[in-house]
N, C-alpha and C. Protein backbone atom coordinates (compact mmCIF):
# COMPACT_ATOMS: atom_id res chain seq x y z
N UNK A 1 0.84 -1.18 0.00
CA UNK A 1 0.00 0.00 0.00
C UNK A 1 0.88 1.24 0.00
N UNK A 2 0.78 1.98 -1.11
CA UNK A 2 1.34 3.36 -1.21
C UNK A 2 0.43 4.59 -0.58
N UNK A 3 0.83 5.49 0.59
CA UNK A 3 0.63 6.31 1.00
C UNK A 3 0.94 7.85 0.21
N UNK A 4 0.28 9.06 -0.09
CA UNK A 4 1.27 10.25 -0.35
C UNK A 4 0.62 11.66 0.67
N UNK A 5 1.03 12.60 0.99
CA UNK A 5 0.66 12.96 1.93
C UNK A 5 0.24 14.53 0.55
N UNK A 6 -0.83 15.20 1.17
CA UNK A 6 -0.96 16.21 0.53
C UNK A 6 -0.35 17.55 0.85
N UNK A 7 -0.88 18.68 -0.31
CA UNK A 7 -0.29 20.02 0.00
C UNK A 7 0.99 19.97 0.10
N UNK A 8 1.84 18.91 -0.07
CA UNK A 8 3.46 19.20 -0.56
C UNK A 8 3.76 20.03 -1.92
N UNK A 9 4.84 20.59 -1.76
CA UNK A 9 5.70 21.24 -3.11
C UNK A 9 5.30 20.00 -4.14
N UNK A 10 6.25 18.79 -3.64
CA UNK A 10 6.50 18.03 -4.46
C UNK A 10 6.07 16.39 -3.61
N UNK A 11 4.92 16.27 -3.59
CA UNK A 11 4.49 15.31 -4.02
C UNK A 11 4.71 14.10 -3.79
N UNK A 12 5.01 13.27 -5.01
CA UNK A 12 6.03 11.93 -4.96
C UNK A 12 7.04 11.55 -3.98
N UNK A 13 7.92 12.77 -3.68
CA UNK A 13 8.88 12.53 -2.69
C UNK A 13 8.40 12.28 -0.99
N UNK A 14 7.12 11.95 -1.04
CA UNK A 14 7.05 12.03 0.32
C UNK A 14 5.85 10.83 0.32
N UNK A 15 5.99 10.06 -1.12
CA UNK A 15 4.95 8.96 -0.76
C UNK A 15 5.94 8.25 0.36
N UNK A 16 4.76 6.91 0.83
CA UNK A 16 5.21 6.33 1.87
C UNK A 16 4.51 4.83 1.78
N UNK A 17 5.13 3.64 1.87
CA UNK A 17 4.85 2.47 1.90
C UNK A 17 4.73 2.11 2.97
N UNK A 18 3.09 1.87 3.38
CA UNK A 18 2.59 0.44 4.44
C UNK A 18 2.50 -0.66 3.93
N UNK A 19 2.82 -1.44 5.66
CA UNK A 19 1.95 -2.94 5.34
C UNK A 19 0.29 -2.72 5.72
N UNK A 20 -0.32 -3.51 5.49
CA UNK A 20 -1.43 -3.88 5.84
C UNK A 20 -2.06 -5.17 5.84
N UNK A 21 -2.90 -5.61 6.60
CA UNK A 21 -3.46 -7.13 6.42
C UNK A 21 -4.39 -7.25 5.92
N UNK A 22 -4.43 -7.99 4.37
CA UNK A 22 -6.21 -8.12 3.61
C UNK A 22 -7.04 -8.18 4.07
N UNK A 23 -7.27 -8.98 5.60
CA UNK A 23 -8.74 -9.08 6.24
C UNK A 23 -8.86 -7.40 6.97
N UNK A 24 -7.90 -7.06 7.53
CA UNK A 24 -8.46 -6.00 8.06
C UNK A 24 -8.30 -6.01 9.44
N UNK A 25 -7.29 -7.37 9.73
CA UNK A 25 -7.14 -7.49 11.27
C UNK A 25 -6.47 -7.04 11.90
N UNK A 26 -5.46 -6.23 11.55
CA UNK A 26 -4.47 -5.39 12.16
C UNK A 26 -4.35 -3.96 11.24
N UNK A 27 -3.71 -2.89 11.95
CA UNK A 27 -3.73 -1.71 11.60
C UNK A 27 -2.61 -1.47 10.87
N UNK A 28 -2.64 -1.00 9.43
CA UNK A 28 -1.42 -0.58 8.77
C UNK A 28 -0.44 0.14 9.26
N UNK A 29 0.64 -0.52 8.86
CA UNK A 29 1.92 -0.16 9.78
C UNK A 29 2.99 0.20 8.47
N UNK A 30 3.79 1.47 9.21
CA UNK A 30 4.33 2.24 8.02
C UNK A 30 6.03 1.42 7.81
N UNK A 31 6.42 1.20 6.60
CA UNK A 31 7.41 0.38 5.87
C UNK A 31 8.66 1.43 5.75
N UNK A 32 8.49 2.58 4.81
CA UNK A 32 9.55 2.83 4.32
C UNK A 32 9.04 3.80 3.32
N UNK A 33 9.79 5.12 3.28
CA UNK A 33 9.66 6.02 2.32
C UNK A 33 10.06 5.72 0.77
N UNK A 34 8.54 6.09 0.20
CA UNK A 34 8.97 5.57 -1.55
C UNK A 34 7.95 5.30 -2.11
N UNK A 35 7.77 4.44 -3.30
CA UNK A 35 6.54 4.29 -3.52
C UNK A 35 6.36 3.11 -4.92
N UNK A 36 5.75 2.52 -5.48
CA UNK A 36 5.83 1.38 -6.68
C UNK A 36 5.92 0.15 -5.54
N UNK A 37 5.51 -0.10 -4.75
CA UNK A 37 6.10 -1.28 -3.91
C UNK A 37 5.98 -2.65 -5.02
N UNK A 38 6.96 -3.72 -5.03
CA UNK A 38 6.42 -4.78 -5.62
C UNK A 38 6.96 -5.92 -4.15
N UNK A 39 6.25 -7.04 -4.16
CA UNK A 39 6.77 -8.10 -3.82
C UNK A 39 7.82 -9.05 -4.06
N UNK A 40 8.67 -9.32 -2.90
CA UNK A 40 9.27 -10.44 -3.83
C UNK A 40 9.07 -11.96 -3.72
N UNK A 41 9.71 -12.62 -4.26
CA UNK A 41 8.98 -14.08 -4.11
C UNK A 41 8.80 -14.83 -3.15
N UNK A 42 8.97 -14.51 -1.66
CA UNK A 42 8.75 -14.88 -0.60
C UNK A 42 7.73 -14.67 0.01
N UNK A 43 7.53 -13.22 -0.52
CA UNK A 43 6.50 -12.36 0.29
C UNK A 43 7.25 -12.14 1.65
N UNK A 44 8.22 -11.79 2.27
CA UNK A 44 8.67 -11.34 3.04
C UNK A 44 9.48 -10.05 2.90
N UNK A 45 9.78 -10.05 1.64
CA UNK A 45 10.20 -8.73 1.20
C UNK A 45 9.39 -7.80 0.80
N UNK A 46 9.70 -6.47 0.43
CA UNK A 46 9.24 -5.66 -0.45
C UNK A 46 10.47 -4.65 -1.00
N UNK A 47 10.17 -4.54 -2.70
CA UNK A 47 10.81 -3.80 -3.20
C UNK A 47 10.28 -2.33 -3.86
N UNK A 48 10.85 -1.14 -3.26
CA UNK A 48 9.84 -0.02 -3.50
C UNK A 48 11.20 0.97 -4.65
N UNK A 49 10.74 2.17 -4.39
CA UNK A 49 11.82 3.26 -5.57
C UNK A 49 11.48 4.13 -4.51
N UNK A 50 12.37 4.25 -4.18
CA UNK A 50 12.69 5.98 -3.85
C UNK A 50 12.68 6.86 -3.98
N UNK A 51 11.70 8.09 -4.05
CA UNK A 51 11.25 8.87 -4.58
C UNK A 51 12.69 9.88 -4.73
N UNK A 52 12.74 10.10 -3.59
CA UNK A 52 13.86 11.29 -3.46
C UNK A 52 15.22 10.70 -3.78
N UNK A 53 15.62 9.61 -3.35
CA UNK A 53 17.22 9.44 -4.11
C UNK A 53 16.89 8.64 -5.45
N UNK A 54 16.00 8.40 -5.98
CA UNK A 54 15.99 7.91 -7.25
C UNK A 54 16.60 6.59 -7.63
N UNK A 55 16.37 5.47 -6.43
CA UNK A 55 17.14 4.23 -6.17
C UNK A 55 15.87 3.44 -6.08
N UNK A 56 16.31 1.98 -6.13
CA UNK A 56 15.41 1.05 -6.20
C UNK A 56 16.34 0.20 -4.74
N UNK A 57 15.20 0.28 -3.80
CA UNK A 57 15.06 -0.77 -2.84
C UNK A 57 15.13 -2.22 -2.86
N UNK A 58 15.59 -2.81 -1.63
CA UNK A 58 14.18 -4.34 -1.13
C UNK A 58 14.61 -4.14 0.61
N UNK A 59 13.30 -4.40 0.87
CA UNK A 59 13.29 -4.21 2.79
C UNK A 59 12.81 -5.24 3.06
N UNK A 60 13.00 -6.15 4.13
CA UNK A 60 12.15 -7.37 4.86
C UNK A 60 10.98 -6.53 5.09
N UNK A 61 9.63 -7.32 5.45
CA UNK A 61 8.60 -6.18 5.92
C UNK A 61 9.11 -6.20 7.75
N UNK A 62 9.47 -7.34 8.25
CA UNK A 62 9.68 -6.91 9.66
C UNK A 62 10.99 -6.70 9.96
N UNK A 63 10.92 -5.17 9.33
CA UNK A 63 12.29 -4.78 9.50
C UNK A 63 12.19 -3.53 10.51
N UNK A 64 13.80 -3.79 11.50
CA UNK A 64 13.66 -3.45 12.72
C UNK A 64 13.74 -1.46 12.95
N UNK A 65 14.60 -1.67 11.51
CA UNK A 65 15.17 0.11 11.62
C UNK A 65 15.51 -0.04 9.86
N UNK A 66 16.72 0.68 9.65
CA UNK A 66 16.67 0.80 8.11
C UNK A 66 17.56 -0.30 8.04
N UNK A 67 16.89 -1.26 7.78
CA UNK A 67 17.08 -2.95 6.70
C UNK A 67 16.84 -2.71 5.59
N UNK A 68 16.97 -1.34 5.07
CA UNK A 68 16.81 -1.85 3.24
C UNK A 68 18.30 -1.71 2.38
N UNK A 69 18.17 -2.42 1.48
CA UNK A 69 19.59 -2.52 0.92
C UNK A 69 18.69 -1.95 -0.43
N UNK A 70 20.32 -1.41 -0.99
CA UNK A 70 20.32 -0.65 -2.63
C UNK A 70 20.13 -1.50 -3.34
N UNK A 71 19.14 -1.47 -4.41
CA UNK A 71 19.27 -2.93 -5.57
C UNK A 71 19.81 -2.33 -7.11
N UNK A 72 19.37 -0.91 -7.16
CA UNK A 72 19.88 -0.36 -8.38
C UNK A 72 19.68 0.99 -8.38
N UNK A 73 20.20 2.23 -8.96
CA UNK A 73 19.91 3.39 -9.18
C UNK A 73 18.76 3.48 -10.47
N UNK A 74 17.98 4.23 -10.54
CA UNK A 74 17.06 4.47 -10.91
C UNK A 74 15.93 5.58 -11.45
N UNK A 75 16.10 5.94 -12.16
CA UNK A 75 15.36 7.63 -12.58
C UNK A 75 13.75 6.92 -12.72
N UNK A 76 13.51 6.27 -14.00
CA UNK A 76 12.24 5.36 -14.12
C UNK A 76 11.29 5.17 -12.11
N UNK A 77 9.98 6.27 -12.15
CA UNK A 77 9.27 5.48 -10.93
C UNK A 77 8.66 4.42 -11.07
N UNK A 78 8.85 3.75 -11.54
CA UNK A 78 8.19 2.61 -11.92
C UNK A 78 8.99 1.19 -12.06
N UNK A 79 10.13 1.18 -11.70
CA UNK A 79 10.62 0.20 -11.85
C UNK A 79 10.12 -1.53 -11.77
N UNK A 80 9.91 -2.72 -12.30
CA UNK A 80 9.46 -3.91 -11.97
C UNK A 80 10.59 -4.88 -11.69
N UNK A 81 10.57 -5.42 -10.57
CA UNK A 81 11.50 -6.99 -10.63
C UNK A 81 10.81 -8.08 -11.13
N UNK A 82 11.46 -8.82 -11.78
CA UNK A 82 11.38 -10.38 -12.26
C UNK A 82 10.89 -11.25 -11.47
N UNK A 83 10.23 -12.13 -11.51
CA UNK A 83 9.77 -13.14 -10.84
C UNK A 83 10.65 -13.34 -9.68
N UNK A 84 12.03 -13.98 -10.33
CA UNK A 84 12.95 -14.48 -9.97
C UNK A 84 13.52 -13.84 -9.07
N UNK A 85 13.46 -12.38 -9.22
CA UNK A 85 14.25 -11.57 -8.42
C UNK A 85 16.08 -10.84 -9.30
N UNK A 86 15.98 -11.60 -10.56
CA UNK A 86 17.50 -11.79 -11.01
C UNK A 86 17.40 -10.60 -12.31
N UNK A 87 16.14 -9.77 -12.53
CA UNK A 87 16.37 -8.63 -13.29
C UNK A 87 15.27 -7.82 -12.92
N UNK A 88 15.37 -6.30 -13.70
CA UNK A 88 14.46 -5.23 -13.69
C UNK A 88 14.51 -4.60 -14.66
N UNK A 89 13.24 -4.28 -14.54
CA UNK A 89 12.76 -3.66 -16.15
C UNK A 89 12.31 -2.22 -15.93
N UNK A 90 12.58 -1.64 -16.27
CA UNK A 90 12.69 0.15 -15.90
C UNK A 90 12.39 1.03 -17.44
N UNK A 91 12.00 1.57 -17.60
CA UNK A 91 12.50 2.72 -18.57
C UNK A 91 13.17 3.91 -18.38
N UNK A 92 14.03 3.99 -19.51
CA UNK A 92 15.24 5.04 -19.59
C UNK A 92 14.63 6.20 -19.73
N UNK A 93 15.50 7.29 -19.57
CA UNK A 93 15.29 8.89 -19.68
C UNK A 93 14.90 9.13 -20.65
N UNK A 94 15.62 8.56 -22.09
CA UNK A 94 14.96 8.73 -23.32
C UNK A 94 13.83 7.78 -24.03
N UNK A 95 13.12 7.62 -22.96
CA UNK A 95 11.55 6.38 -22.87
C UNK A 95 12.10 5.09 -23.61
N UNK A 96 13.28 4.38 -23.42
CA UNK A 96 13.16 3.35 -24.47
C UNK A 96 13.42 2.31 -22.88
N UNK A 97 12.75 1.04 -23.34
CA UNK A 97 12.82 -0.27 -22.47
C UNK A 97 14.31 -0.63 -22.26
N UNK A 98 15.00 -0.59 -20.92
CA UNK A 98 15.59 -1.55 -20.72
C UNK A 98 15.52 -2.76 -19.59
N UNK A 99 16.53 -3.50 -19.73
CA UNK A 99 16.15 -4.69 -18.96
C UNK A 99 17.43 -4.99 -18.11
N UNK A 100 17.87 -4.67 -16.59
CA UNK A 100 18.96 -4.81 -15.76
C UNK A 100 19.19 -6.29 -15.10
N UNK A 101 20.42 -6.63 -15.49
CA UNK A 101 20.95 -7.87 -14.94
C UNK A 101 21.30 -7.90 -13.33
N UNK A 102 20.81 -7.98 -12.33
CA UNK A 102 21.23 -7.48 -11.03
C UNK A 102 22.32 -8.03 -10.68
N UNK A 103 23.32 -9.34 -11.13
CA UNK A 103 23.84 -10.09 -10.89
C UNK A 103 25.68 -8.83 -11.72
N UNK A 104 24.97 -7.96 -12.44
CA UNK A 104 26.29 -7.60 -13.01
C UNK A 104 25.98 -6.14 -12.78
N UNK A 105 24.97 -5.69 -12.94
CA UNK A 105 24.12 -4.20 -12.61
C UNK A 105 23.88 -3.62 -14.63
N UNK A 106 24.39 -4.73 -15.24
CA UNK A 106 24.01 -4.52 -16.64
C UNK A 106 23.23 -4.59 -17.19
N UNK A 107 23.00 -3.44 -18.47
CA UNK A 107 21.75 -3.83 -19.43
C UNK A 107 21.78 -5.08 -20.12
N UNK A 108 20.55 -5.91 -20.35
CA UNK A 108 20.30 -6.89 -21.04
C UNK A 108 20.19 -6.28 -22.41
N UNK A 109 21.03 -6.31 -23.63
CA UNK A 109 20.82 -6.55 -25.02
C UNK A 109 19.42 -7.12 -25.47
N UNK A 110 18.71 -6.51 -26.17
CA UNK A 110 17.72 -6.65 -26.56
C UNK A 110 16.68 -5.56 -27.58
N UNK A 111 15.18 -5.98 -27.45
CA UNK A 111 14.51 -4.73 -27.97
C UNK A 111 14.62 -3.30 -27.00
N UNK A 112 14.20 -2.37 -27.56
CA UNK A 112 14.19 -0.98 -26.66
C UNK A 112 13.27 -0.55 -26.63
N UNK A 113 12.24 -1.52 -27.31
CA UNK A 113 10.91 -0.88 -27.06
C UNK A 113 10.46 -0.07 -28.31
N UNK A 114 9.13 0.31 -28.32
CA UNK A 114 9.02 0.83 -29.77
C UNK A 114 9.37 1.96 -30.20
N UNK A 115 9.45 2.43 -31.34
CA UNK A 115 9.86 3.08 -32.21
C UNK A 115 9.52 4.58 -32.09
N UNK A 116 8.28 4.76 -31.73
CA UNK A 116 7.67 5.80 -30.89
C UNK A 116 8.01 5.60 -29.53
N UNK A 117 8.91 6.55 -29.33
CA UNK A 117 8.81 6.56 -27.97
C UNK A 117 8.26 7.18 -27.23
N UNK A 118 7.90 7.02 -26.03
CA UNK A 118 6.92 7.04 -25.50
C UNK A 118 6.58 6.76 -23.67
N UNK A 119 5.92 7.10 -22.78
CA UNK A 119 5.84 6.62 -21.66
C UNK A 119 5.61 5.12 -22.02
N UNK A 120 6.32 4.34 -21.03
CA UNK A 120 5.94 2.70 -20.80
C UNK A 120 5.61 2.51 -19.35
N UNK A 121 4.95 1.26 -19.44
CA UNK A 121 4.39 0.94 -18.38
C UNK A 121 4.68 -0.72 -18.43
N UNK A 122 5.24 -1.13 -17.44
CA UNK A 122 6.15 -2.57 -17.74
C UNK A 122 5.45 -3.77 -16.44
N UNK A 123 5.51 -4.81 -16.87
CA UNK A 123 4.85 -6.01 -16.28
C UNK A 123 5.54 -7.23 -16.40
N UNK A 124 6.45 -7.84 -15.70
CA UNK A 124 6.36 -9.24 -15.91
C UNK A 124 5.27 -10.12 -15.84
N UNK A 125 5.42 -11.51 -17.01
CA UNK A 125 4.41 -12.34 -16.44
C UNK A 125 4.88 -13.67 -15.30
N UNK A 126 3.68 -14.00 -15.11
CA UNK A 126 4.23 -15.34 -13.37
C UNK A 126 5.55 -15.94 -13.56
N UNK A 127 5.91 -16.02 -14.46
CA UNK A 127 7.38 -17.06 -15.07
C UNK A 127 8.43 -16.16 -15.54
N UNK A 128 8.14 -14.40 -15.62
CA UNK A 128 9.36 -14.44 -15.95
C UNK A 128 9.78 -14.05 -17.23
N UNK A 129 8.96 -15.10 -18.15
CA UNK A 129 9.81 -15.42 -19.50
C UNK A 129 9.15 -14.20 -20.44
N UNK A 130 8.06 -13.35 -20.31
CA UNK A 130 7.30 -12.12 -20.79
C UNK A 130 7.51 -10.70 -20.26
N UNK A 131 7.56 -9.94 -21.20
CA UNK A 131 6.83 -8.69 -20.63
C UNK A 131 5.97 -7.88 -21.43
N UNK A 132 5.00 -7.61 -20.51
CA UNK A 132 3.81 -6.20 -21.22
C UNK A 132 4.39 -5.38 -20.77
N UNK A 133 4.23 -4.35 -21.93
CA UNK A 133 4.73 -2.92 -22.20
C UNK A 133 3.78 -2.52 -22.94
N UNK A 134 3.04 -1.13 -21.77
CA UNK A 134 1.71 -0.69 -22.75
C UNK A 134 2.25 0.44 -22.78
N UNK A 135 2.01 1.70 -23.72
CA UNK A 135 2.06 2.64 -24.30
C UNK A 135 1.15 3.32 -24.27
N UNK A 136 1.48 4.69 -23.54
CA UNK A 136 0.32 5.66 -23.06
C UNK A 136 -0.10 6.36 -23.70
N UNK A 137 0.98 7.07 -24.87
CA UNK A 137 0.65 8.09 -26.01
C UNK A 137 0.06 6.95 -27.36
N UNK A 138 -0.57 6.63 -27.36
CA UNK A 138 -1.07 5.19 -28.45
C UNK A 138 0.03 4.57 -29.48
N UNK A 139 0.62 4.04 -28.52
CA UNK A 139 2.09 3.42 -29.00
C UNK A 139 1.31 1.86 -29.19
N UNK A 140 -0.03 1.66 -28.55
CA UNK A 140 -0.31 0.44 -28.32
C UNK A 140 0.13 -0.53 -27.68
N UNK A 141 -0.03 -1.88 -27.20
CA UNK A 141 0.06 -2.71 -26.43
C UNK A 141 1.19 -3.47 -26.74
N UNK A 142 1.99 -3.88 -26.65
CA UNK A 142 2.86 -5.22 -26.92
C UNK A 142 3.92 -6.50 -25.63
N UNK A 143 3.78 -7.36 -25.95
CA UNK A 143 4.44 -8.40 -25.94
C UNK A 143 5.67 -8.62 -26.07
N UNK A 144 7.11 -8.39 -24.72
CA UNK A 144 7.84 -8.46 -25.14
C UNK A 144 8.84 -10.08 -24.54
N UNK A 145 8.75 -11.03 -25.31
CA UNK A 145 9.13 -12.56 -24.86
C UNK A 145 10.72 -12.33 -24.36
N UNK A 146 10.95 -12.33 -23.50
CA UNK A 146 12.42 -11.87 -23.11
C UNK A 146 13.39 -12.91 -23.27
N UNK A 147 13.13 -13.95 -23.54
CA UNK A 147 14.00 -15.48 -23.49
C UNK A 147 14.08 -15.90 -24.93
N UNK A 148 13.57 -15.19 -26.52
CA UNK A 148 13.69 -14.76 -27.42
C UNK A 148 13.89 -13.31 -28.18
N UNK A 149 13.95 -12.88 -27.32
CA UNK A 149 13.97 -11.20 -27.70
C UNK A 149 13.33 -10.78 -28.87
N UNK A 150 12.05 -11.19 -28.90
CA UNK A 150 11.79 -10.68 -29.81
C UNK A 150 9.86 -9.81 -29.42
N UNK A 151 9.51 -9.12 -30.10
CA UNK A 151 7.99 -8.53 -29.44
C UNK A 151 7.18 -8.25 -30.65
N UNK A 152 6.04 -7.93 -29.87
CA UNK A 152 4.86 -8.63 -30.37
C UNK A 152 3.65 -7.32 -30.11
N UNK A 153 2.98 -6.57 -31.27
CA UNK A 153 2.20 -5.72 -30.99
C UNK A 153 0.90 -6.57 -30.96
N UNK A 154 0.25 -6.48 -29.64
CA UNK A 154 -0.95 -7.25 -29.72
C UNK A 154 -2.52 -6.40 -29.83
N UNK A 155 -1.84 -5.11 -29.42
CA UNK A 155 -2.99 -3.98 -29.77
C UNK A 155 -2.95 -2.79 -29.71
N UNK A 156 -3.34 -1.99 -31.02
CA UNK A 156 -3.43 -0.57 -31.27
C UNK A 156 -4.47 -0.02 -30.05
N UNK A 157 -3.72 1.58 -29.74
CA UNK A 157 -4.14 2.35 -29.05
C UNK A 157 -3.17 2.68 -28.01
N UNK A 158 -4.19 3.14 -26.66
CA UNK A 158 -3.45 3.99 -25.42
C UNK A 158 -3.53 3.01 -24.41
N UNK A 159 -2.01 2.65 -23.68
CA UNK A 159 -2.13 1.12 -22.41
C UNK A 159 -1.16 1.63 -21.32
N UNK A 160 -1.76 1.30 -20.21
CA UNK A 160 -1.15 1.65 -19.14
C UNK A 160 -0.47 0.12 -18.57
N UNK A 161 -0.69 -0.32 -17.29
CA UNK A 161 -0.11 -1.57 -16.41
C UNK A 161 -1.10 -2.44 -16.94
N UNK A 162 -0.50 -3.61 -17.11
CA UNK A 162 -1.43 -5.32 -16.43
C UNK A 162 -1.10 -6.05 -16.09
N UNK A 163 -1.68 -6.80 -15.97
CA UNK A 163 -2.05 -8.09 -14.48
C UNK A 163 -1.97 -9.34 -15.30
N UNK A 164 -1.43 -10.08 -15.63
CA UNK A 164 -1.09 -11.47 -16.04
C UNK A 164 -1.89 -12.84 -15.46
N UNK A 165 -2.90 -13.55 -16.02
CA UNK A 165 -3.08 -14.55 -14.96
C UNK A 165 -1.89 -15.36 -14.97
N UNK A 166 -2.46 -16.16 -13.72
CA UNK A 166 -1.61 -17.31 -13.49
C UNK A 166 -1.95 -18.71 -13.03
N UNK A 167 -1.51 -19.70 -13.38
CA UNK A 167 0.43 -19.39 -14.05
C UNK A 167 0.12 -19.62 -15.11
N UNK A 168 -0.94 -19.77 -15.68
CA UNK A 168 -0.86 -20.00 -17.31
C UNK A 168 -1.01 -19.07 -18.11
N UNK A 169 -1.15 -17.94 -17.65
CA UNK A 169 -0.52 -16.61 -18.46
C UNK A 169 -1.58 -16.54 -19.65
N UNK A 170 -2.70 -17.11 -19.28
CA UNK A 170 -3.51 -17.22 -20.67
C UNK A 170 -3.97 -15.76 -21.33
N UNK A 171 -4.39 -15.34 -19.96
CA UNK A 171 -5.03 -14.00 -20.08
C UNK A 171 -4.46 -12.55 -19.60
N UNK A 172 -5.14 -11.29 -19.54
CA UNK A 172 -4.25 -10.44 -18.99
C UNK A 172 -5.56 -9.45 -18.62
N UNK A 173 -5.47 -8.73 -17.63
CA UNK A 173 -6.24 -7.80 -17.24
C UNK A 173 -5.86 -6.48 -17.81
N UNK A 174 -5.62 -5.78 -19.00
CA UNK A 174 -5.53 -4.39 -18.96
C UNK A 174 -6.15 -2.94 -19.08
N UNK A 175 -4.98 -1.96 -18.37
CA UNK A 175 -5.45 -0.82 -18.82
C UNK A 175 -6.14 0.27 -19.85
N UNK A 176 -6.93 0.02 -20.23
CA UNK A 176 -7.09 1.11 -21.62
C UNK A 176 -6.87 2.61 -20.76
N UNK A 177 -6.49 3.05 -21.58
CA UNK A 177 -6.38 4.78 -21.56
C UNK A 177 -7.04 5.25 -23.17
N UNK A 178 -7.73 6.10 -22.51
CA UNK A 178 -8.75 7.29 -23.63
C UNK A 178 -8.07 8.61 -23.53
N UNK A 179 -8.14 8.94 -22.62
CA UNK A 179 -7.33 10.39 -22.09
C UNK A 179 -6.72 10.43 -20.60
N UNK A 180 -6.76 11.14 -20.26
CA UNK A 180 -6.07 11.40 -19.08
C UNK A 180 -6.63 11.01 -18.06
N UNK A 181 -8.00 11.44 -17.90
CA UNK A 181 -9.35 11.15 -16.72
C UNK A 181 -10.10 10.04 -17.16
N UNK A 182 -10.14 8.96 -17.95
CA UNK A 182 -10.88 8.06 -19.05
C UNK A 182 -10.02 6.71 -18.82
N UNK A 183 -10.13 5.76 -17.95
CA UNK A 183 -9.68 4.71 -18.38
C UNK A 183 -10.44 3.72 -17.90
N UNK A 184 -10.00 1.92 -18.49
CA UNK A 184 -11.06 1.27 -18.39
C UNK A 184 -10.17 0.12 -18.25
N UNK A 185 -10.47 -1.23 -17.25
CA UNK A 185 -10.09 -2.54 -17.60
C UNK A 185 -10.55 -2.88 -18.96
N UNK A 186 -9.57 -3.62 -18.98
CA UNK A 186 -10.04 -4.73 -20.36
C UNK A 186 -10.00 -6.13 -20.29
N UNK A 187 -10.47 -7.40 -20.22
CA UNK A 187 -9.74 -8.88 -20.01
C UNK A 187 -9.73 -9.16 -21.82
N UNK A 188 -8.09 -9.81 -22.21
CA UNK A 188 -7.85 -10.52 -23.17
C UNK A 188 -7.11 -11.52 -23.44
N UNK A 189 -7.40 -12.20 -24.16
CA UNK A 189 -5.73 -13.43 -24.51
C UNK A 189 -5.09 -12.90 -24.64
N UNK A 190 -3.89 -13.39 -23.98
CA UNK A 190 -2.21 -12.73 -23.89
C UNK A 190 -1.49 -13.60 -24.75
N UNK A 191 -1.73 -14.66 -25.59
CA UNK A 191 -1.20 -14.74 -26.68
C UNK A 191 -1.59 -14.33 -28.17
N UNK A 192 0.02 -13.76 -28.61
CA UNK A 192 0.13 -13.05 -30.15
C UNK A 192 -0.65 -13.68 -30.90
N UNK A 193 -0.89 -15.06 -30.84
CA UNK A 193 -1.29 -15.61 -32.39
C UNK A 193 -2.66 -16.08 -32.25
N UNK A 194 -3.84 -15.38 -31.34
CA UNK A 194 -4.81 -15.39 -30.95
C UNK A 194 -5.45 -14.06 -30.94
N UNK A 195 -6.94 -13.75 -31.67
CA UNK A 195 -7.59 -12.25 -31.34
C UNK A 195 -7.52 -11.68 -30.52
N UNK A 196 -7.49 -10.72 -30.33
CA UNK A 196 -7.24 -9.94 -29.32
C UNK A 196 -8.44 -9.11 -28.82
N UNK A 197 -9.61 -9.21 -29.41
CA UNK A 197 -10.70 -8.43 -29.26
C UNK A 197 -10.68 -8.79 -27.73
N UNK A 198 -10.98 -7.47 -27.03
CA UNK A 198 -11.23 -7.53 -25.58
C UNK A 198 -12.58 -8.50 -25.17
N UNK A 199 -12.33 -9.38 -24.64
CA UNK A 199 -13.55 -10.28 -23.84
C UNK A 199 -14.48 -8.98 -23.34
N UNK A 200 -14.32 -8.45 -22.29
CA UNK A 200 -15.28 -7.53 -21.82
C UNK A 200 -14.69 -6.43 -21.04
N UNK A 201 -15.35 -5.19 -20.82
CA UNK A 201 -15.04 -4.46 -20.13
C UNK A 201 -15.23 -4.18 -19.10
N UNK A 202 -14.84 -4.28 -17.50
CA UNK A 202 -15.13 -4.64 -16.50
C UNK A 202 -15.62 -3.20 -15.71
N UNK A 203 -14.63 -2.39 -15.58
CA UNK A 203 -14.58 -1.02 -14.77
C UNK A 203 -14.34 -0.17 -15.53
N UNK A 204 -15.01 1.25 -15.80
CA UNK A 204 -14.80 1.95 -15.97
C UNK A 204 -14.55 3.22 -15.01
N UNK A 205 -13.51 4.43 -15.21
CA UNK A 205 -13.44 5.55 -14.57
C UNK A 205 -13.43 6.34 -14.99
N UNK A 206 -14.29 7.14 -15.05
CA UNK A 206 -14.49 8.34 -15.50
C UNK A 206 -14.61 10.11 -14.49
């Protein structure tokens, strides 16, 4: 759970990561300044970005004082870890995809993402072996198979984050973007060589 406090200058720098318990049985308890929290594969961790030093975290959640260690520097708020824990997928200053080896702190060789560049919005799927990269300025949706390097436009228009099922990755929950104030789930097959017409539209916000 990302916290941000209002009436700041600036905002972002003062989000704040709780825990909390899904049922509701205990009272959210504050983690660590920052914000993007992801999990890691234990669920005992959490990995957040740092608003103000522009670094990418991981903290135990029952951590006693500052237990968080540096995992990478970072401009991209949005950073994602890998299933695995063994890369991150960020976008660069000049909007193109890259993909960090944590084991060397290197870029992975690969696509950069499309051609239009553009804000991205990055997702591993349950395994790892995928990533969605939606495109906010209507760069459209794509598919990027990271264990072939190669990607896959699966749909024209404006895409923010999604949600991957699992583990069979059949499907994907995403973002549409219309405009700025306008967006909508979508559920579709997350494989290329299958229609893509959205099953249905779940939520809208307007």
């Amino acid at each position: 759970m990302t916290t941000e406090r209002q009436g700041e200058h600036r905002p972002f720098e003062y989000e704040e990561i709780w825990l909390a318990k899904s049922d509701g049985s205990q009272a959210p308890r504050f983690l660590a300044r920052g914000g993007w929290p992801n999990w890691a594969a234990d669920s005992r961790r959490v990995y957040y970005h740092s608003r103000a030093e522009n670094k990418m975290y991981c903290i135990p959640i029952d951590a006693k004082g500052d237990e968080r260690r540096e995992v990478l520097e970072c401009m991209d708020m949005f950073p994602t870890i890998s299933p695995d824990e063994k890369y991150v997928a960020t976008m660069t200053t000049d909007a193109t995809l890259q993909i960090v080896d944590l084991s060397s702190r290197a870029a992975v060789p690969g696509w950069p993402g499309p051609a239009d560049k553009q804000q991205l919005f990055l997702n591993w799927s349950p395994d790892g072996s995928k990533l969605s990269v939606g495109c906010y300025f209507g760069g459209g949706l794509w598919l990027y198979d990271f264990q072939k390097r190669e990607a896959s436009k699966i749909l024209d228009g404006s895409f923010a984050w999604c949600s991957w099922s699992g583990p069979d990755r059949s499907r994907m929950a995403v973002e549409k973007v219309y405009s700025q104030w306008h967006h909508e789930i979508w559920l579709i097959q997350s494989d290329p060589g299958t229609p893509t017409t959205p099953e249905k539209r779940i939520i809208q916000d307007q």
